[in-house]
Structures are given as structure tokens and as C-alpha cells.
Protein backbone atom coordinates (compact mmCIF):
# COMPACT_ATOMS: atom_id res chain seq x y z
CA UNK A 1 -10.84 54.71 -42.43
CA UNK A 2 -10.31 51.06 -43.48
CA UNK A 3 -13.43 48.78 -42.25
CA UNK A 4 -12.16 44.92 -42.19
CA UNK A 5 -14.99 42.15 -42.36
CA UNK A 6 -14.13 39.93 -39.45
CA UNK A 7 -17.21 37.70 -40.26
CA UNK A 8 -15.77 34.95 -42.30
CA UNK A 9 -13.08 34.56 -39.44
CA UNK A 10 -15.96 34.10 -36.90
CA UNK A 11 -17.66 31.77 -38.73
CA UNK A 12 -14.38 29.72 -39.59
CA UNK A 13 -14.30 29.74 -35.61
CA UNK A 14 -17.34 28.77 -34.63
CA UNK A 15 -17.37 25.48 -37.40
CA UNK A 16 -13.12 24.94 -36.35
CA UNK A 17 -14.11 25.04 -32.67
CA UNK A 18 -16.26 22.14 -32.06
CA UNK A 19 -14.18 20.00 -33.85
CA UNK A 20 -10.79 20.55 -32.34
CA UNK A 21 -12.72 20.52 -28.60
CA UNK A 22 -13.35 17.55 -29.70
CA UNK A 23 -10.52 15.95 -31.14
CA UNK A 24 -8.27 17.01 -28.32
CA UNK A 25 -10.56 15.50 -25.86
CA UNK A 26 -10.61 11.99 -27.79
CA UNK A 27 -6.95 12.42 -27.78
CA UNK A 28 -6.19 13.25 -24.29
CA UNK A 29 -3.51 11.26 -22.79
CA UNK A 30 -4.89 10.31 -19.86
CA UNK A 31 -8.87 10.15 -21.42
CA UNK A 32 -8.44 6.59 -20.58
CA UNK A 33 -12.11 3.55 -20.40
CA UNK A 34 -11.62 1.98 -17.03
CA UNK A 35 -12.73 -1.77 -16.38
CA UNK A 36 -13.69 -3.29 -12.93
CA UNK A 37 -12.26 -6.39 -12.20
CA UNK A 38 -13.67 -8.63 -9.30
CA UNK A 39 -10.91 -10.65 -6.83
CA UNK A 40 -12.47 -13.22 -5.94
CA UNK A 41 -12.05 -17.63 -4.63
CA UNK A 42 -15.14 -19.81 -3.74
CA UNK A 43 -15.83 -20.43 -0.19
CA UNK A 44 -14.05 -16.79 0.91
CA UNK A 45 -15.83 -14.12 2.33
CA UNK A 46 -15.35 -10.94 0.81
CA UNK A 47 -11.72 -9.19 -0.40
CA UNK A 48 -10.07 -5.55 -0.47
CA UNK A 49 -7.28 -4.61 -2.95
CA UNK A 50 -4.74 -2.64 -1.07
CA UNK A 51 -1.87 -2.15 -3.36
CA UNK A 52 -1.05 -2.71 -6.66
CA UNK A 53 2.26 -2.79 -8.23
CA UNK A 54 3.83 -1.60 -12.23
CA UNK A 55 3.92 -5.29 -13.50
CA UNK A 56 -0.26 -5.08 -12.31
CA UNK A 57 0.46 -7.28 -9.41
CA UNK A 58 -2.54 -6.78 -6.98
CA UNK A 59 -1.98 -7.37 -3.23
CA UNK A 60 -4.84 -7.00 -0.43
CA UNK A 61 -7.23 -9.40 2.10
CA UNK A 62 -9.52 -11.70 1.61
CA UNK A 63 -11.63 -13.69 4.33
CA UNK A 64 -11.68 -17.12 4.90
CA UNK A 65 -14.52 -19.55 6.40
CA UNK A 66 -13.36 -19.02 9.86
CA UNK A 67 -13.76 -15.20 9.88
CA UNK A 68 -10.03 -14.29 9.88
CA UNK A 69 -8.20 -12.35 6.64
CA UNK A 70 -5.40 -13.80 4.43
CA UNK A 71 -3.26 -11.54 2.72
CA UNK A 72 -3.53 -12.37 -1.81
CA UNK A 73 -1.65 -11.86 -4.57
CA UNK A 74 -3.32 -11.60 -8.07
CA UNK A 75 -2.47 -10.94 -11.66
CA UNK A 76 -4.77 -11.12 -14.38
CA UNK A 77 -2.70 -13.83 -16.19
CA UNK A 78 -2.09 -16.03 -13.35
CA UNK A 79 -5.09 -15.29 -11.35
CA UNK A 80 -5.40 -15.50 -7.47
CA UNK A 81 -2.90 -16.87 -5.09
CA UNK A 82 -3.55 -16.18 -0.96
CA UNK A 83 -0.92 -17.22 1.82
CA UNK A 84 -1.56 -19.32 5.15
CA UNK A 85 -1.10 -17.42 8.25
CA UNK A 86 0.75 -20.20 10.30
CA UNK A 87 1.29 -17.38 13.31
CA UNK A 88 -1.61 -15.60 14.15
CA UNK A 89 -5.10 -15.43 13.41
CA UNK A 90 -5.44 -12.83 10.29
CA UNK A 91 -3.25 -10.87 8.37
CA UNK A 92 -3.66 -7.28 6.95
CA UNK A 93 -1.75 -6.02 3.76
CA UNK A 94 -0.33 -2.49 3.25
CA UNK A 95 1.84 -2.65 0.62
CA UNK A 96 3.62 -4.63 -2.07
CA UNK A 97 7.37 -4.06 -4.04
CA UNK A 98 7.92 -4.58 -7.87
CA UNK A 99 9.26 -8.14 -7.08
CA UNK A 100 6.26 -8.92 -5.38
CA UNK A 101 6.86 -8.93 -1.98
CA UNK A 102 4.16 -8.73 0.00
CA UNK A 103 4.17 -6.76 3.76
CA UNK A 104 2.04 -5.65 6.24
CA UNK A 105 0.74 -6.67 10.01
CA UNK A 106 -0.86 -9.86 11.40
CA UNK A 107 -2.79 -9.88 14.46
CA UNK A 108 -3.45 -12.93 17.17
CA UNK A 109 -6.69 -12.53 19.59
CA UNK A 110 -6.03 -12.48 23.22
CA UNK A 111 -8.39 -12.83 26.04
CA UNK A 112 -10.06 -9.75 26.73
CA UNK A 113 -10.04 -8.56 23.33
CA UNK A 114 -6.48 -7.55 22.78
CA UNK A 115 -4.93 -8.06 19.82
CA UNK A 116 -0.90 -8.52 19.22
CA UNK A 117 0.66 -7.15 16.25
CA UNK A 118 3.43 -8.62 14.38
CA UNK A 119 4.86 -7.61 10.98
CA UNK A 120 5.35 -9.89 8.43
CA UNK A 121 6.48 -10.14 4.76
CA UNK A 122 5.07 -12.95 2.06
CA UNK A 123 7.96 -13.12 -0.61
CA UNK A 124 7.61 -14.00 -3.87
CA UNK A 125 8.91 -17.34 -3.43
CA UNK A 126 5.76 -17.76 -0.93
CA UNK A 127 7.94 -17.89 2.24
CA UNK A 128 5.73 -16.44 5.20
CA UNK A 129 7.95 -14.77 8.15
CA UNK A 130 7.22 -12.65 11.15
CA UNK A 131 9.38 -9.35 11.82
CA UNK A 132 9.13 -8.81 15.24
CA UNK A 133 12.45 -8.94 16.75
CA UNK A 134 13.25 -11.31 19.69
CA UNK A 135 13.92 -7.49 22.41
CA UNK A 136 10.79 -6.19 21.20
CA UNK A 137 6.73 -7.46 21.90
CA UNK A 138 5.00 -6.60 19.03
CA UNK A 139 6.05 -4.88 15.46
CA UNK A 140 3.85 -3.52 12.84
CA UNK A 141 5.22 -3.08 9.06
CA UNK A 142 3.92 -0.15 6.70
CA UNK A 143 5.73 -0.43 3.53
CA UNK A 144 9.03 -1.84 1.50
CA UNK A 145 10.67 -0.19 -0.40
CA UNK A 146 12.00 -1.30 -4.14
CA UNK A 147 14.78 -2.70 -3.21
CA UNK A 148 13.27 -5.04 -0.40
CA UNK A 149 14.13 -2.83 2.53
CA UNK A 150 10.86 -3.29 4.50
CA UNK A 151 10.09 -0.13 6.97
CA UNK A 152 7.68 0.02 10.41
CA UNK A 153 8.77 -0.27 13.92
CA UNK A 154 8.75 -2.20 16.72
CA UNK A 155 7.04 -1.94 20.06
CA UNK A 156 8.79 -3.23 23.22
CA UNK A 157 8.67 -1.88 27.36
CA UNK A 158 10.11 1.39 26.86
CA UNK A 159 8.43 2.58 23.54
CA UNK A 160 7.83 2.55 20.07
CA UNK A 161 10.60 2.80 17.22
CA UNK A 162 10.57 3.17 13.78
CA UNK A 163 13.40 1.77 11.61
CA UNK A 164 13.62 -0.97 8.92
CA UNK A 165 14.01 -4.78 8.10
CA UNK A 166 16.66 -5.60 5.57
CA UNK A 167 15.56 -9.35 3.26
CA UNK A 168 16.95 -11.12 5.83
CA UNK A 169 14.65 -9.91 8.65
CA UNK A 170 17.46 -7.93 9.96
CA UNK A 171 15.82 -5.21 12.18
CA UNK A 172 17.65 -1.76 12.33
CA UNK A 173 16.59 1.02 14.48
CA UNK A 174 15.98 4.44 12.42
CA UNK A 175 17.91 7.70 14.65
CA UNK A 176 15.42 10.71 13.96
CA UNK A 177 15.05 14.18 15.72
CA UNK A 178 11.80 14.63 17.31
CA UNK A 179 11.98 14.58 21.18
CA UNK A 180 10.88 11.28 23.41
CA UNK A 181 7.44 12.32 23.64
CA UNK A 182 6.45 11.88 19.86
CA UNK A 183 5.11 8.78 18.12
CA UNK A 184 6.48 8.70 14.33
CA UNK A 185 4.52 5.92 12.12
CA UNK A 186 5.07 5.31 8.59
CA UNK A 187 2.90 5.18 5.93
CA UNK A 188 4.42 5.13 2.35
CA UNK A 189 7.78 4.84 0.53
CA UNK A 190 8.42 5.54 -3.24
CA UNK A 191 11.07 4.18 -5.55
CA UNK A 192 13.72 6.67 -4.93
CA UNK A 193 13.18 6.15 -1.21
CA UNK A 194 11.48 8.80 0.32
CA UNK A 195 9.21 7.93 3.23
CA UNK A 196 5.76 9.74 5.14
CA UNK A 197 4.28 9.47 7.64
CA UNK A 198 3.03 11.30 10.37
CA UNK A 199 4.47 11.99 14.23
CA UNK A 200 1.95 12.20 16.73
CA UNK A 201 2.09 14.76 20.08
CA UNK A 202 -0.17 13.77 23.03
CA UNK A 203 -3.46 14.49 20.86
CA UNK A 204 -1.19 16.51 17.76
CA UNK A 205 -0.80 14.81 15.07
CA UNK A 206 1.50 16.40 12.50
CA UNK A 207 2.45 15.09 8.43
């Protein structure tokens, strides 16, 4: 019967193996150094990055003096750029297109420590509108999608309703098939225009 000497082969392996580990961990795709970059003005009070778009446009909050939030934009070639609030008293950011858009919800202090909620949208251009539609109270905005279309709903007397804003602020109810008792909010959309969320039941909540 034959006998074959395997050794040289497991020595060729045990040299070969360290070095290919190696070189196909150096050369991982996605083996990638990651750098922190501070967002940051004089005079503001602390800032939180909430989205961030494939040009590397950065949108979030940052406070002000007088202890409200302003929503920012900020690139790392053109640096920081926040928006005035001329409505209510801060705003929050949720999410940002590629054209750099900004949406999300201000709120305005009432007595008692109630807050109203209105959606708004910071364009490019720096134009600062509300979204709450003149039938409904209040509105709150979650996301827009890459073509502008801006989604959240609105909050009036006899409920809450998702739907959508087109870029001229044009509100459009959204028909959907859960029964009158459920509360559908929207978190996310991606490019191809798929939203989530989640639809609440009493104390159910449900993706």
C-alpha cells in the first residue's frame, strides 16, 4: 500500500495561511478607517446629526442661546449653515433628500406645557415653510422622498391621517386599509419609494 507524505503540504499551509488571512482582511471592501467630525458654531449649545445624504450633506439640530433647536445643514466643503424658525419656538429634523431638502417638525410652547406640532420643510434655496394645512390643527412630517414628495400626516378634530406634501405644500390624504381605530405613523422612505412605519392598536403597536 502506497504511503503519501502530506507534510510538505501542511507546512505550505500553515506559512500560506497567515498571509492570505491577512491580505484578505487588508483588502476587505468594507475594512474601511472612520474619522469623527465635530458640527459645531460659537455661541450654540450643543448639536445632533440626524441624517445624512449621498453628496455627504449632513442635516440635524443645534441649540441656540435661548434654549430652543434650529434645524443645520453641513458639508465639509462649505461648512455649517442653520435656518431661523420664524413660526415656532424650535425645530426638530428627521430627514433630508439628495437635493437637500430639509424636513421634519417644529414645535411652539403653550401654557400649561403643551406643545403644537407643525411640519415644515427648509429647501435648498433656504425658504422656511410650515405644512400644516389650513382644515387640520397640527401636522408632523417624517421623511421626503427623492423626488421631493414629503410624507407625515396631519392632525385635526376627528383624527390623525397620514398622506403626503407635494413641493408646493400641496397636502394629499394617503387611503390605507387598517380599520378607524389604528394610528399609522411614518418613519422612513427610500429612493425607490417604499415607506415604514408602524400602526399602533390601543397599546399594540405593530411594524
Amino acid at each position: 500500500m502506497e504511503t503519501r507524505n502530506y507534510r510538505p503540504f501542511l507546512l505550505a499551509a500553515f506559512i500560506l495561511f497567515p498571509v492570505l488571512a491577512t491580505a484578505l482582511f487588508l483588502f476587505r471592501p468594507d475594512h474601511a478607517r472612520y474619522e469623527i467630525e465635530s458640527i459645531w458654531a460659537e455661541g450654540m449649545d450643543g448639536s445632533y446629526a440626524r441624517a445624512i445624504n449621498e453628496s455627504g450633506v449632513v442635516a440635524g439640530n443645534i441649540g441656540d442661546s435661548s434654549g430652543g433647536t434650529l434645524p443645520f445643514r453641513w458639508h465639509v466643503e462649505t461648512g455649517l449653515e442653520t435656518a431661523s424658525n420664524p413660526f415656532d419656538d424650535s425645530a426638530w429634523v428627521f430627514d433630508l433628500n439628495e437635493t437637500g431638502h430639509v424636513v421634519g417638525t417644529s414645535v411652539l410652547l403653550q401654557p400649561g406645557k403643551h406643545f403644537i406640532r407643525h411640519g415644515f420643510v427648509w429647501k435648498k434655496e433656504g425658504e422656511f415653510t410650515r405644512l400644516t394645512p389650513v382644515s387640520a390643527t397640527q401636522s408632523e412630517v417624517a421623511c421626503i422622498s427623492k423626488a421631493g414628495e414629503i410624507f407625515g400626516r396631519i392632525i385635526d378634530p376627528t383624527g390623525k391621517y397620514v398622506g403626503s406634501w407635494d413641493s408646493s405644500g400641496v397636502w394629499t390624504p394617503i387611503d390605507h386599509s387598517s380599520d378607524a381605530s389604528s394610528e399609522i405613523v411614518f418613519d422612513g422612505i427610500n429612493d425607490l419609494g417604499y415607506l415604514v412605519g408602524g400602526i399602533w392598536r390601543g397599546d399594540e403597536r405593530m411594524a
